[in-house]
PDB file of N, CA and C in Angstrom:
ATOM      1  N   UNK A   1       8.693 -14.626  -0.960  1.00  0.00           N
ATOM      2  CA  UNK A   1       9.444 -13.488  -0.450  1.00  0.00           C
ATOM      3  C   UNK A   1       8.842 -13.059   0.889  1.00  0.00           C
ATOM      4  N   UNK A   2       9.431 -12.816   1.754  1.00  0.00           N
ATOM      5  CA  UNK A   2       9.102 -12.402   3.339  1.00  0.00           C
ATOM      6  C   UNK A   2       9.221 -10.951   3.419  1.00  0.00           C
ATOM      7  N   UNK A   3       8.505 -10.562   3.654  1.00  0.00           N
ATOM      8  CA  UNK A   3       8.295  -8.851   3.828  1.00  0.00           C
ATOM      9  C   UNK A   3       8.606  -8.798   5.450  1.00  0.00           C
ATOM     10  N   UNK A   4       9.358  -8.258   6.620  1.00  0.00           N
ATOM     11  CA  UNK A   4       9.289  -8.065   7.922  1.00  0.00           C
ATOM     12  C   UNK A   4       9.499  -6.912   8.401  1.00  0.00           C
ATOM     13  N   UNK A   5       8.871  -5.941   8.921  1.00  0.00           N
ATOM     14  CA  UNK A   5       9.007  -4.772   9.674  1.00  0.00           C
ATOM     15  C   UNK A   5      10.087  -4.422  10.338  1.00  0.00           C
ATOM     16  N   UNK A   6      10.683  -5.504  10.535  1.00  0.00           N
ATOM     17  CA  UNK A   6      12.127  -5.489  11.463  1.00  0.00           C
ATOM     18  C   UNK A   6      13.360  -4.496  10.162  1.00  0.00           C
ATOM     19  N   UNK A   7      12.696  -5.245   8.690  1.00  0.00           N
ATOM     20  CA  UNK A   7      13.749  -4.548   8.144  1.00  0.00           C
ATOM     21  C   UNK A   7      13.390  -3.664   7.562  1.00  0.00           C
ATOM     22  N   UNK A   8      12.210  -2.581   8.051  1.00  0.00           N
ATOM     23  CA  UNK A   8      11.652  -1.758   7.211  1.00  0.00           C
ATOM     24  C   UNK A   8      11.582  -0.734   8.963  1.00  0.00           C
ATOM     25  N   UNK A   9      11.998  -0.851   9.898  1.00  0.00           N
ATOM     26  CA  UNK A   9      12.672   0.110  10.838  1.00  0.00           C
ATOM     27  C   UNK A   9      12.626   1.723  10.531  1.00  0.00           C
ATOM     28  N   UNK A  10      11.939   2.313  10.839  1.00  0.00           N
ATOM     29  CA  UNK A  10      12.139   3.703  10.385  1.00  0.00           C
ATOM     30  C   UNK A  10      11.405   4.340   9.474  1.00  0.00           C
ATOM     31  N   UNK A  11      10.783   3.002   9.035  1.00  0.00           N
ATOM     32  CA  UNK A  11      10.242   3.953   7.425  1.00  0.00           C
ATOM     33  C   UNK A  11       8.716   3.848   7.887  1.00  0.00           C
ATOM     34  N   UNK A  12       7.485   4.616   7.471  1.00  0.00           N
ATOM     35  CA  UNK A  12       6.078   4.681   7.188  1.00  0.00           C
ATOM     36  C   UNK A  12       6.073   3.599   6.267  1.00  0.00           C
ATOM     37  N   UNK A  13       5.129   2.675   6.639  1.00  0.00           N
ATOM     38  CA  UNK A  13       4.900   1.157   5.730  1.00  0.00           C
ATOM     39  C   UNK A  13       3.348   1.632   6.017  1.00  0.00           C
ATOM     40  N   UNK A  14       3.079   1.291   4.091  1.00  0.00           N
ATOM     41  CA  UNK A  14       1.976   1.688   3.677  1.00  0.00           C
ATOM     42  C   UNK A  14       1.332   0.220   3.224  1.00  0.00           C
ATOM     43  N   UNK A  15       0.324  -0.364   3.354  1.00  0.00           N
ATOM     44  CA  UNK A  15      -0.026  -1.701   3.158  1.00  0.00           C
ATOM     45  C   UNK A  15      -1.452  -1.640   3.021  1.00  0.00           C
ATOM     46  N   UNK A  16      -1.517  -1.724   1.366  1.00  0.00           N
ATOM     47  CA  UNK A  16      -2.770  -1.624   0.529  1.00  0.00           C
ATOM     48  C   UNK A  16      -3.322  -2.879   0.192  1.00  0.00           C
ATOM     49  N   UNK A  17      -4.707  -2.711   0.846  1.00  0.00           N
ATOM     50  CA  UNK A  17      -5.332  -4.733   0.055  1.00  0.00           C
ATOM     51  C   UNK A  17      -6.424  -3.852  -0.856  1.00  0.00           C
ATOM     52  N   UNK A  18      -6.260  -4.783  -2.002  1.00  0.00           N
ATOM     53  CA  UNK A  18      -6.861  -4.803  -3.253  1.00  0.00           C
ATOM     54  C   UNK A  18      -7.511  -6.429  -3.530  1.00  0.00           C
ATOM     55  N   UNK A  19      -8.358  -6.414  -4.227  1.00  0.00           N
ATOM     56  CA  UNK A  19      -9.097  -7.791  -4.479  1.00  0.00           C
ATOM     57  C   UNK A  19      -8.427  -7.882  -5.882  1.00  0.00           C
ATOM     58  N   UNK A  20      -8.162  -6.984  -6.720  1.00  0.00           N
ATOM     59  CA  UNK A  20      -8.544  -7.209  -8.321  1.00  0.00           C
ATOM     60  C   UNK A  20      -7.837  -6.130  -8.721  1.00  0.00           C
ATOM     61  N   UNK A  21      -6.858  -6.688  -9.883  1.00  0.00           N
ATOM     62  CA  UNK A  21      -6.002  -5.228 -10.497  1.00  0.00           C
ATOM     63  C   UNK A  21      -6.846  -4.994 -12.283  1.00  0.00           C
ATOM     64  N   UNK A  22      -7.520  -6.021 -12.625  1.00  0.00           N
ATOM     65  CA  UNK A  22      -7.794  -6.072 -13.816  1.00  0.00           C
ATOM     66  C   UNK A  22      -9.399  -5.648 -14.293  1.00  0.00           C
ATOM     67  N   UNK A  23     -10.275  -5.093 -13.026  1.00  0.00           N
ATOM     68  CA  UNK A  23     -11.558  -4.921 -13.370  1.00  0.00           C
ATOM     69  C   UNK A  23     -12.142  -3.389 -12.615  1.00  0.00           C
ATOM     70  N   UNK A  24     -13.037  -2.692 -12.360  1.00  0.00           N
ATOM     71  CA  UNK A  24     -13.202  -1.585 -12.338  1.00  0.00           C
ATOM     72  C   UNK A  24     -13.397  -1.284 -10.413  1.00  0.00           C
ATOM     73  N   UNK A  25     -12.912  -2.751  -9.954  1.00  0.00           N
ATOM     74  CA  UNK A  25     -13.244  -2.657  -8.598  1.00  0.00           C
ATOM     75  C   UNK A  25     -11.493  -2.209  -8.241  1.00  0.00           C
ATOM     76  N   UNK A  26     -10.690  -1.910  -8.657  1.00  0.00           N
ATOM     77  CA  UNK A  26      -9.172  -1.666  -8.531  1.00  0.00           C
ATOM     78  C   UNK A  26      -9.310   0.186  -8.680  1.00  0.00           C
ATOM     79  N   UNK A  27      -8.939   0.861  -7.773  1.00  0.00           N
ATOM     80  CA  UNK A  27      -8.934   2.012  -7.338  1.00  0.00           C
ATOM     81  C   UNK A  27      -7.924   2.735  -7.708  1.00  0.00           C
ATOM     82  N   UNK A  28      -7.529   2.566  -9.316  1.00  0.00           N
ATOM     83  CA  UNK A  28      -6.438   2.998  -9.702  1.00  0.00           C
ATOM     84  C   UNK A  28      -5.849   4.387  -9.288  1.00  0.00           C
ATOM     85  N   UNK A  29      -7.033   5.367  -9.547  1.00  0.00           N
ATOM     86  CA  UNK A  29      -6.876   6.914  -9.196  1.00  0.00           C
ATOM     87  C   UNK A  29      -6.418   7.134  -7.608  1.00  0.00           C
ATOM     88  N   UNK A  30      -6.698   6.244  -6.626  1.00  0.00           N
ATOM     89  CA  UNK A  30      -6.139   6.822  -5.641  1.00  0.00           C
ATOM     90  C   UNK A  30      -4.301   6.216  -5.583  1.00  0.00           C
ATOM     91  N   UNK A  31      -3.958   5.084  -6.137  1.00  0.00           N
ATOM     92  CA  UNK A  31      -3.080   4.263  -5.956  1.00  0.00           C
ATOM     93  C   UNK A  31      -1.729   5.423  -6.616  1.00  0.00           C
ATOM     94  N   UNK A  32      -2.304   6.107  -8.060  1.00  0.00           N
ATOM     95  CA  UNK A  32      -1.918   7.475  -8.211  1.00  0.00           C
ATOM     96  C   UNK A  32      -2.064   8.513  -7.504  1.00  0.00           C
ATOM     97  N   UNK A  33      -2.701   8.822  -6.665  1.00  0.00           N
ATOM     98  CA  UNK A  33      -2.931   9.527  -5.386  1.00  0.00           C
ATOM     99  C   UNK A  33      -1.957   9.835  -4.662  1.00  0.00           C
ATOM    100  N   UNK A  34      -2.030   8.375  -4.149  1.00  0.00           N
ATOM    101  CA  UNK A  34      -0.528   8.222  -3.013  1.00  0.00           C
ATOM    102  C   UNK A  34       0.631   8.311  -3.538  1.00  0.00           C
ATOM    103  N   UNK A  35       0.740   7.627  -4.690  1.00  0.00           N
ATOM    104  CA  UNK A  35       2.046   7.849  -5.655  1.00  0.00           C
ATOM    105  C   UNK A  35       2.668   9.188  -5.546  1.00  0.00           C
ATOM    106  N   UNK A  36       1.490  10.142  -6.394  1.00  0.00           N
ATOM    107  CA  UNK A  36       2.155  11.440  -6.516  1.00  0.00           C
ATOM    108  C   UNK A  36       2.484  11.820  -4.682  1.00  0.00           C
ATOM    109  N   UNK A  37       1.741  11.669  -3.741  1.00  0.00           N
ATOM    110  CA  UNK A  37       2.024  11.920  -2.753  1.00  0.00           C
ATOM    111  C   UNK A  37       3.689  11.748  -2.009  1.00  0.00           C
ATOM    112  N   UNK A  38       3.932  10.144  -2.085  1.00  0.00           N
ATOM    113  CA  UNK A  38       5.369   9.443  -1.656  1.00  0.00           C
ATOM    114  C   UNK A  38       6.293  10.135  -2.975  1.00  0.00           C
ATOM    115  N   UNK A  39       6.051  10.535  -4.133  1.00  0.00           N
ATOM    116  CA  UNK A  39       6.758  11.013  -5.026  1.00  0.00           C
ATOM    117  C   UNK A  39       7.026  12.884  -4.504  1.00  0.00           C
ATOM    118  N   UNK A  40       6.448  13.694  -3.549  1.00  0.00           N
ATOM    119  CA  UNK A  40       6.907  14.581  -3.349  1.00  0.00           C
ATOM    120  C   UNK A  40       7.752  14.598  -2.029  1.00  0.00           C
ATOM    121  N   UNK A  41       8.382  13.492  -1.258  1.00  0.00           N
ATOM    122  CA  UNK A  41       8.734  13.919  -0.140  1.00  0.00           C
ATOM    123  C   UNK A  41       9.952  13.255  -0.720  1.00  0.00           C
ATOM    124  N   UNK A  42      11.469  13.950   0.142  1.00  0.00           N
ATOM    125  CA  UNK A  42      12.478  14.161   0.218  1.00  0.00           C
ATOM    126  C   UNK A  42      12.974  12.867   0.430  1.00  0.00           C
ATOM    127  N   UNK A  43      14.019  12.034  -0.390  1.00  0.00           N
ATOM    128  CA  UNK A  43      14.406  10.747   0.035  1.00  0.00           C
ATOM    129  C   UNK A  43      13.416  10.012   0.276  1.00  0.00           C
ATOM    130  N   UNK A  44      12.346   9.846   0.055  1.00  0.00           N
ATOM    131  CA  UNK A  44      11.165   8.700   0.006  1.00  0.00           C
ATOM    132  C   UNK A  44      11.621   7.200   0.021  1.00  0.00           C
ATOM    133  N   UNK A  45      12.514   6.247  -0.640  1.00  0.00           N
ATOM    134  CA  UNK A  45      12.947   5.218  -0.163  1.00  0.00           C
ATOM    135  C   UNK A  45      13.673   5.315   1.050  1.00  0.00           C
ATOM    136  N   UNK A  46      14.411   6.008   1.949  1.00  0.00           N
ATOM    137  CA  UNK A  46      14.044   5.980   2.999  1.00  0.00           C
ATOM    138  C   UNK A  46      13.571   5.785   4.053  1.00  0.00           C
ATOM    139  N   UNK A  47      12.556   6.705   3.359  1.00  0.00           N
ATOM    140  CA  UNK A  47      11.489   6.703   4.380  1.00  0.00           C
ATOM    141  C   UNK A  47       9.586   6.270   4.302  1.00  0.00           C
ATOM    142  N   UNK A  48       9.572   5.679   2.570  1.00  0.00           N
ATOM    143  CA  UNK A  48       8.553   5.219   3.425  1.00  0.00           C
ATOM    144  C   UNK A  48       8.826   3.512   2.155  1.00  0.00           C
ATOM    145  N   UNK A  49       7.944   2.598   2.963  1.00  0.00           N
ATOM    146  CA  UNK A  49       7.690   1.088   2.428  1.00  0.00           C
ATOM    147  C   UNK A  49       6.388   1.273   1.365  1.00  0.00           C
ATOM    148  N   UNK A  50       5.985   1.024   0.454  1.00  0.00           N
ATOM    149  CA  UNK A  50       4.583   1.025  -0.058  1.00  0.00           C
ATOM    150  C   UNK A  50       4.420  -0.390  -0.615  1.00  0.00           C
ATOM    151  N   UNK A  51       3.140  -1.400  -0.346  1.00  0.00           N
ATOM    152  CA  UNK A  51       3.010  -2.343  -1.135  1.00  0.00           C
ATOM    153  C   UNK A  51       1.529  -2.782  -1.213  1.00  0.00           C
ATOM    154  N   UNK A  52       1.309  -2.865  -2.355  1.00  0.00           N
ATOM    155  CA  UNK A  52      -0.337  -3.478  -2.418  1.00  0.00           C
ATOM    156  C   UNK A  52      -0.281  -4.990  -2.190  1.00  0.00           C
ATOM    157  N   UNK A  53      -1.525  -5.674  -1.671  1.00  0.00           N
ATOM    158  CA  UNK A  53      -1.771  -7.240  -1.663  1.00  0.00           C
ATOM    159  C   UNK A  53      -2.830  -7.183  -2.339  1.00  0.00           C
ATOM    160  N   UNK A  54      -2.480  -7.879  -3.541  1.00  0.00           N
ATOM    161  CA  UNK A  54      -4.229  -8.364  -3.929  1.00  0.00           C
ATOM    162  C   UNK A  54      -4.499  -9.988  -4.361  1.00  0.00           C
ATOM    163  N   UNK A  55      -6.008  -9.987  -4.201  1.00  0.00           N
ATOM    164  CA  UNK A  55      -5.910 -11.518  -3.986  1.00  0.00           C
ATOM    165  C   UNK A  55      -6.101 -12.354  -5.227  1.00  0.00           C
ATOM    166  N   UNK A  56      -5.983 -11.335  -6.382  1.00  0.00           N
ATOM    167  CA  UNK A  56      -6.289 -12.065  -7.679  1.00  0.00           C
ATOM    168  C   UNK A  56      -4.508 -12.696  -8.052  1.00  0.00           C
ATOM    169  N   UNK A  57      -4.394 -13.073  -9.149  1.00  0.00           N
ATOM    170  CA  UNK A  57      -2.880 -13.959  -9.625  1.00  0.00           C
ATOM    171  C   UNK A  57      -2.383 -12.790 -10.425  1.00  0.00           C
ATOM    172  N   UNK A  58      -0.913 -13.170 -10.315  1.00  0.00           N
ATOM    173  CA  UNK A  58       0.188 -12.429 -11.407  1.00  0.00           C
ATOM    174  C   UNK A  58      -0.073 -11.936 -12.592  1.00  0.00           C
ATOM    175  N   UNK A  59      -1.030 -12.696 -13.024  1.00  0.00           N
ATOM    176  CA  UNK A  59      -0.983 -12.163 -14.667  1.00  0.00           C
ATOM    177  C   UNK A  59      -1.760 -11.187 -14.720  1.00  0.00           C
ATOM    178  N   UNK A  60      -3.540 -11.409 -13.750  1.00  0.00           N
ATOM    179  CA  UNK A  60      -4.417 -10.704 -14.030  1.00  0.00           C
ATOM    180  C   UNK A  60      -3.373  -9.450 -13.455  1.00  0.00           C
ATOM    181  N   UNK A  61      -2.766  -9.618 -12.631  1.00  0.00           N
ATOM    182  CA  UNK A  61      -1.980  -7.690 -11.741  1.00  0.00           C
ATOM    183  C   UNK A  61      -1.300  -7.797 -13.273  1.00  0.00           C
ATOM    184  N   UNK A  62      -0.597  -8.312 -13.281  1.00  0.00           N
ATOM    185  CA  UNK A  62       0.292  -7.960 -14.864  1.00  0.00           C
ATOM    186  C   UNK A  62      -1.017  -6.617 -15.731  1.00  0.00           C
ATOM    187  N   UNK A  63      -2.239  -7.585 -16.045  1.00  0.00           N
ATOM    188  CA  UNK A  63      -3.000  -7.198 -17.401  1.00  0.00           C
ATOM    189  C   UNK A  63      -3.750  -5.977 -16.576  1.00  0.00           C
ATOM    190  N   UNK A  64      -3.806  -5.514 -15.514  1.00  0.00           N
ATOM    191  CA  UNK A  64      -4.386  -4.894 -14.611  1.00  0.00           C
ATOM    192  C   UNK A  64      -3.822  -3.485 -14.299  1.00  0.00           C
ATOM    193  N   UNK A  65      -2.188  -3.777 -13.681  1.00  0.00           N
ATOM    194  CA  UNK A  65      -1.782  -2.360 -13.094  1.00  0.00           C
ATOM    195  C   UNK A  65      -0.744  -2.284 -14.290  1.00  0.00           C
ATOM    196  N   UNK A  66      -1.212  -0.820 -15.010  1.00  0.00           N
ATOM    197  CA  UNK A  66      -0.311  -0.442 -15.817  1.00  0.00           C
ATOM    198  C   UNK A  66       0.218   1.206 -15.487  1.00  0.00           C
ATOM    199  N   UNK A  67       0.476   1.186 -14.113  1.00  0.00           N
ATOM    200  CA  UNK A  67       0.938   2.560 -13.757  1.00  0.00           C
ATOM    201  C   UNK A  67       2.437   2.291 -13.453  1.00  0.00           C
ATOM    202  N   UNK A  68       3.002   3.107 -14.594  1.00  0.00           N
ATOM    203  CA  UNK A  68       4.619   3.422 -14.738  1.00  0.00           C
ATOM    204  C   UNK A  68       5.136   4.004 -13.705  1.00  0.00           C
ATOM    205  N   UNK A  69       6.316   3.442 -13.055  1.00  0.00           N
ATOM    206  CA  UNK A  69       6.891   4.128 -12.015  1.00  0.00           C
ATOM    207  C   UNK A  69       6.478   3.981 -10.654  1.00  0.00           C
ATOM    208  N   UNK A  70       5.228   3.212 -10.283  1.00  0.00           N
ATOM    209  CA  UNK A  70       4.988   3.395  -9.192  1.00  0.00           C
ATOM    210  C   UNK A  70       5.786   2.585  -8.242  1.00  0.00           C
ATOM    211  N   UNK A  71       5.542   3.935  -6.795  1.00  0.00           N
ATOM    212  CA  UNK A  71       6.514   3.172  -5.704  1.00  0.00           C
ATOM    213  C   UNK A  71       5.571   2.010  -5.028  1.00  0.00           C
ATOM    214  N   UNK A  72       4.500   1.107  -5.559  1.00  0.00           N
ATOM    215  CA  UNK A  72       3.953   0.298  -4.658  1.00  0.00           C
ATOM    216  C   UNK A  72       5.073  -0.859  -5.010  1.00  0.00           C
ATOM    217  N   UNK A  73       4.974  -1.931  -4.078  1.00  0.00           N
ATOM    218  CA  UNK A  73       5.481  -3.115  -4.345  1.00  0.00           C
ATOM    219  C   UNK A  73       4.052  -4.311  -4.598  1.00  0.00           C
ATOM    220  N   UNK A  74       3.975  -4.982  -5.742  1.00  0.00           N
ATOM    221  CA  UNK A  74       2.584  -5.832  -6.090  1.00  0.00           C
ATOM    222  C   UNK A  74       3.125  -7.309  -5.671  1.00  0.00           C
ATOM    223  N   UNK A  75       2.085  -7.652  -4.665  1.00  0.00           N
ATOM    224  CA  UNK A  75       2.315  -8.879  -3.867  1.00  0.00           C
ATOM    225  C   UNK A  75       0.585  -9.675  -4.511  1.00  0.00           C
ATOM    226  N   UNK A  76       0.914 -10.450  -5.435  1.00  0.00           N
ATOM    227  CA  UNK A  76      -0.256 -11.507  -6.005  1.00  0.00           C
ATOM    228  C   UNK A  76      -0.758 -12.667  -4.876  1.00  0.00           C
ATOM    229  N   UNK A  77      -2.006 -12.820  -5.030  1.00  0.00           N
ATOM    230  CA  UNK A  77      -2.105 -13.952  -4.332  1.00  0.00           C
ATOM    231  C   UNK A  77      -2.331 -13.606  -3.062  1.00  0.00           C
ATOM    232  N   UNK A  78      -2.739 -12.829  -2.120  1.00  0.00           N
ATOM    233  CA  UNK A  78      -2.458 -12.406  -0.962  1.00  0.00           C
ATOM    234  C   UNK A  78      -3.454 -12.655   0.131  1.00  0.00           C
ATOM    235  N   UNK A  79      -4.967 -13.410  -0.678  1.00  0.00           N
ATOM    236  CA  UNK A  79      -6.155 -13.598   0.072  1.00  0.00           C
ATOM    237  C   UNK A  79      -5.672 -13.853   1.575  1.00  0.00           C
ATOM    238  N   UNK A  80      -4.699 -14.440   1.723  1.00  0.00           N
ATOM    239  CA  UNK A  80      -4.145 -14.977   3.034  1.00  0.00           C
ATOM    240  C   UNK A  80      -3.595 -13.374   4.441  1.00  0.00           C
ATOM    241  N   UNK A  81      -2.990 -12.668   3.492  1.00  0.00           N
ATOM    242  CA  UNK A  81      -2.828 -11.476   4.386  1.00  0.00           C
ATOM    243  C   UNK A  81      -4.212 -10.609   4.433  1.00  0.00           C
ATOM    244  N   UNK A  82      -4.948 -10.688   3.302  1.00  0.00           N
ATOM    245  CA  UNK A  82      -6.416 -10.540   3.852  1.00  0.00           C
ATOM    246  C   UNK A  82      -7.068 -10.426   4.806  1.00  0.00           C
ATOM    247  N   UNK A  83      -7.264 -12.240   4.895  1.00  0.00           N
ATOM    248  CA  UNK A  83      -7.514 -12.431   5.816  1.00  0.00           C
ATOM    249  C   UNK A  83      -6.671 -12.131   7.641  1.00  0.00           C
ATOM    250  N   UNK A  84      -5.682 -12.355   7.298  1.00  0.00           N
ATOM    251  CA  UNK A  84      -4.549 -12.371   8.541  1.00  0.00           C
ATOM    252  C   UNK A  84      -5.182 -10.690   9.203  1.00  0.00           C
ATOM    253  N   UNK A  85      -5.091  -9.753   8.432  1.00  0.00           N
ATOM    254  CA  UNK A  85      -5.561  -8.354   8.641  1.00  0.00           C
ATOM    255  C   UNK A  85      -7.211  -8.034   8.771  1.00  0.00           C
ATOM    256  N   UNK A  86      -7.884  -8.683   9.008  1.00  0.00           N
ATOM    257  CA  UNK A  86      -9.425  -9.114   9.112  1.00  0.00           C
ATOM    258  C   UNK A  86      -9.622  -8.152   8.127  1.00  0.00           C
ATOM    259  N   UNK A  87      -9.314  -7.740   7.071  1.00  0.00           N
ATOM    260  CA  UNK A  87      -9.770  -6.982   5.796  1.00  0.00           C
ATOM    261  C   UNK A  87     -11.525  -7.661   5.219  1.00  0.00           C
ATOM    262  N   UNK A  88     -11.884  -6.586   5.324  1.00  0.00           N
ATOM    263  CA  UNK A  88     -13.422  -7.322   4.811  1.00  0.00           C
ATOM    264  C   UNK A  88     -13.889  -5.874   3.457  1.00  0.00           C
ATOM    265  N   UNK A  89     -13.172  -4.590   3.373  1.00  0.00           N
ATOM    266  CA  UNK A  89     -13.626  -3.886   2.493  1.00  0.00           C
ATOM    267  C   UNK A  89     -12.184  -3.625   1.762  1.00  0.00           C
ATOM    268  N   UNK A  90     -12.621  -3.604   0.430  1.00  0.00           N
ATOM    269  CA  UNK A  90     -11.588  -3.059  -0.149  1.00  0.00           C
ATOM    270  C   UNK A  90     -11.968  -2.296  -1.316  1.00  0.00           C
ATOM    271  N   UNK A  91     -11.019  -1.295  -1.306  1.00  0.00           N
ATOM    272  CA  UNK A  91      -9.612  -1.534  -0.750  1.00  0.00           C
ATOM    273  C   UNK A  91      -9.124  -0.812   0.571  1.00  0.00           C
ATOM    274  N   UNK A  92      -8.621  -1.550   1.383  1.00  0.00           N
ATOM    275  CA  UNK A  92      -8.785  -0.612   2.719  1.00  0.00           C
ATOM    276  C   UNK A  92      -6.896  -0.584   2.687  1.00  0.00           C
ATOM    277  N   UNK A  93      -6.016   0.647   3.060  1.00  0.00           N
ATOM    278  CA  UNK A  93      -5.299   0.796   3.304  1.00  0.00           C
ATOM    279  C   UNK A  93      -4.562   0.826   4.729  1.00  0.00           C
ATOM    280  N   UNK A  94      -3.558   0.288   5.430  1.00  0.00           N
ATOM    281  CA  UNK A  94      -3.509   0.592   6.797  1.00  0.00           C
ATOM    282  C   UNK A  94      -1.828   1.220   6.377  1.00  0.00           C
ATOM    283  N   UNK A  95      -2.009   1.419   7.610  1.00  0.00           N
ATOM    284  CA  UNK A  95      -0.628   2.658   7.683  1.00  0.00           C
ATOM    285  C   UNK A  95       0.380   2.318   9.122  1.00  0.00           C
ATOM    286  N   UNK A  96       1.688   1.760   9.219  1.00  0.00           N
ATOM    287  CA  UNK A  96       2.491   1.493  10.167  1.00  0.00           C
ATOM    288  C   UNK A  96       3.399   2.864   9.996  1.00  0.00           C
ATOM    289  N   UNK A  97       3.347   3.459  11.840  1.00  0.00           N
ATOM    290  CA  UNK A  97       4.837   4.890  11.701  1.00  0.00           C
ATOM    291  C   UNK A  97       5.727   3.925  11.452  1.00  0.00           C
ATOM    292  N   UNK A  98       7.253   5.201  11.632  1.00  0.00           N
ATOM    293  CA  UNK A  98       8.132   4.855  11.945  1.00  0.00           C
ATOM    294  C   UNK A  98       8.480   3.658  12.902  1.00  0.00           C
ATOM    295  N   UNK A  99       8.003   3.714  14.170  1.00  0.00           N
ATOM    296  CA  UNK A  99       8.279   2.680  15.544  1.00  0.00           C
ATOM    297  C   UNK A  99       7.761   1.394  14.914  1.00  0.00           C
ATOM    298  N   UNK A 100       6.601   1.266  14.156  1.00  0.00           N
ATOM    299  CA  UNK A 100       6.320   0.050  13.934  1.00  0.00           C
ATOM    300  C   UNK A 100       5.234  -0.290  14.789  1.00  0.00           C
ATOM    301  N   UNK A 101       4.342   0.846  14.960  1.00  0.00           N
ATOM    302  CA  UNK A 101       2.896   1.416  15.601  1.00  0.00           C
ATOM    303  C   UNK A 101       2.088   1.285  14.300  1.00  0.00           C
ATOM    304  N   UNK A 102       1.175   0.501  14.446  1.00  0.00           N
ATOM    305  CA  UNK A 102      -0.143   0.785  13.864  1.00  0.00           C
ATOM    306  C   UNK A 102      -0.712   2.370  14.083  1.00  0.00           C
ATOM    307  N   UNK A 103      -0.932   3.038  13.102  1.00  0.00           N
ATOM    308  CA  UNK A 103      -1.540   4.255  12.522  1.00  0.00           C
ATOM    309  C   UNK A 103      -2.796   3.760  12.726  1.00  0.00           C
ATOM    310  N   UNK A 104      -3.724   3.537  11.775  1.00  0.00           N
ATOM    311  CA  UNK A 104      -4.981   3.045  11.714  1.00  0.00           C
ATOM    312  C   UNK A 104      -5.158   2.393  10.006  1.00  0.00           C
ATOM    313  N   UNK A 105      -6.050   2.114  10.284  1.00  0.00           N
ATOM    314  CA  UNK A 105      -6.804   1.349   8.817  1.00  0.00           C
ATOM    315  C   UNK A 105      -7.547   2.375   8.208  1.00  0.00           C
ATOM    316  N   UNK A 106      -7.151   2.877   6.840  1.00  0.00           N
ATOM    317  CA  UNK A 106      -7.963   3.703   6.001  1.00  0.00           C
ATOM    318  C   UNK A 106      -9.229   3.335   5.381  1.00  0.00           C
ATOM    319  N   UNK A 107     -10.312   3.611   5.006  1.00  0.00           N
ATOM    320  CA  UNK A 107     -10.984   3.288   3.930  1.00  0.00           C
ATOM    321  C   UNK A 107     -11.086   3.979   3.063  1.00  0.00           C
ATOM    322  N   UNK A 108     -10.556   5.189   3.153  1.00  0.00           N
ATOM    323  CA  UNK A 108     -10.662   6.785   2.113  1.00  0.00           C
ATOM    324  C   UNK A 108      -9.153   7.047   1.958  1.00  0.00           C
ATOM    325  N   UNK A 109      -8.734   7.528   0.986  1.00  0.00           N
ATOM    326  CA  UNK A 109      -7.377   7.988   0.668  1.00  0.00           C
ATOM    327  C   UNK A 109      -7.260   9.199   1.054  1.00  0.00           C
ATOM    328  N   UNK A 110      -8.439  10.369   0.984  1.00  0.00           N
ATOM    329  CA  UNK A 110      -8.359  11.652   1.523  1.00  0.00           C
ATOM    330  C   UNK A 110      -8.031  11.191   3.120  1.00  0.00           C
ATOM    331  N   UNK A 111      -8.060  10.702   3.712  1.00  0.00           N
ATOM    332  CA  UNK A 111      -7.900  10.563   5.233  1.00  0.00           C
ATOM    333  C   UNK A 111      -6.733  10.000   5.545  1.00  0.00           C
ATOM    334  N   UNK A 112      -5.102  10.156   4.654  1.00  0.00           N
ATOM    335  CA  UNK A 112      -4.084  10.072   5.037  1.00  0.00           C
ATOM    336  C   UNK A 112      -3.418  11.013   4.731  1.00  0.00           C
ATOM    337  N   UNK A 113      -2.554  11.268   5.970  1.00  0.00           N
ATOM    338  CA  UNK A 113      -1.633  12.862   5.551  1.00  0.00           C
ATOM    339  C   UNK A 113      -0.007  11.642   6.089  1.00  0.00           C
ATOM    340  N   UNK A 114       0.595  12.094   4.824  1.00  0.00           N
ATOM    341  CA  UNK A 114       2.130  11.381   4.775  1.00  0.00           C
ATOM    342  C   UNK A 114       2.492  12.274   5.159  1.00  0.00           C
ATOM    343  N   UNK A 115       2.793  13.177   4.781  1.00  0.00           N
ATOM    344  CA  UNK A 115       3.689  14.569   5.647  1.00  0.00           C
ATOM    345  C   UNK A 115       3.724  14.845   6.779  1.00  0.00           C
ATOM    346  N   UNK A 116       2.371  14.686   7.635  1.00  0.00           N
ATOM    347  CA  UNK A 116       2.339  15.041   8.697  1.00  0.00           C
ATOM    348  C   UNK A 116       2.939  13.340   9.807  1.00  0.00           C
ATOM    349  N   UNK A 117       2.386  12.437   9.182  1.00  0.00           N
ATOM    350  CA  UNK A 117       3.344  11.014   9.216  1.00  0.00           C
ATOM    351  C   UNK A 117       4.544  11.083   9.481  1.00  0.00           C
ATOM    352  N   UNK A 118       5.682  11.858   8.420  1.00  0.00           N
ATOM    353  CA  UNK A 118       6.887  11.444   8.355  1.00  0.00           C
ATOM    354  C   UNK A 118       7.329  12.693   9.166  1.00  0.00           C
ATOM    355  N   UNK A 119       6.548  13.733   9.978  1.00  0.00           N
ATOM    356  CA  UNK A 119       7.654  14.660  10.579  1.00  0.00           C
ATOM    357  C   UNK A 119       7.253  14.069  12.517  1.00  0.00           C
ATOM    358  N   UNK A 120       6.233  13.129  12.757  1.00  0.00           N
ATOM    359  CA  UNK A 120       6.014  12.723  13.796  1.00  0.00           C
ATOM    360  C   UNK A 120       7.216  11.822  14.345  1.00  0.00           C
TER     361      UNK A 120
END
């Protein structure tokens, strides 16, 4: 499946690397974090993209992320966008605006404001 920015135009694309959904290095509490976060703003498919990469396989994310409802999209296998994103800590989050501008690269979840994101 091809993910491209071209068709995600408009929206805040949120792009989470994770190593591991099935062991205690997976940052579940913030992944709920952001959740409840993209879950309070107005029309949220819209306006924003959310997807984790992690570099472990399908099943372990299967036996791993058991959070109901969430707006991430789980992309298995991903060591490759990893790397492509010189990701060396995880889980480091980066953040694309609207235009399709690099925001910056997170390493803390307290250090993203979506709200103030989506009225820029």
């Amino acid at each position: 499946e091809k993910i491209q920015l071209k068709d995600n135009k408009g929206k805040i694309i949120i792009l989470r690397f994770e190593l591991e959904a099935n062991t205690f290095r997976f940052k579940k509490e913030e992944i709920k974090q952001i959740d409840l976060l993209i879950n309070k703003i107005e029309k949220k498919e819209e306006k924003i993209k959310s997807i984790i990469f992690f570099a472990s396989n399908e099943l372990d994310i299967k036996e791993g992320f058991d959070l109901q409802n969430s707006n991430f999209e789980l992309i298995p296998n991903s060591l490759n966008f990893h790397q492509k994103f010189s990701i060396t800590r995880f889980p480091t989050t980066i953040i694309i605006d609207k235009n399709g501008k690099l925001v910056d690269y997170f390493k803390y979840m307290e250090d993203i404001n979506l709200n103030k994101l989506i009225k820029e």
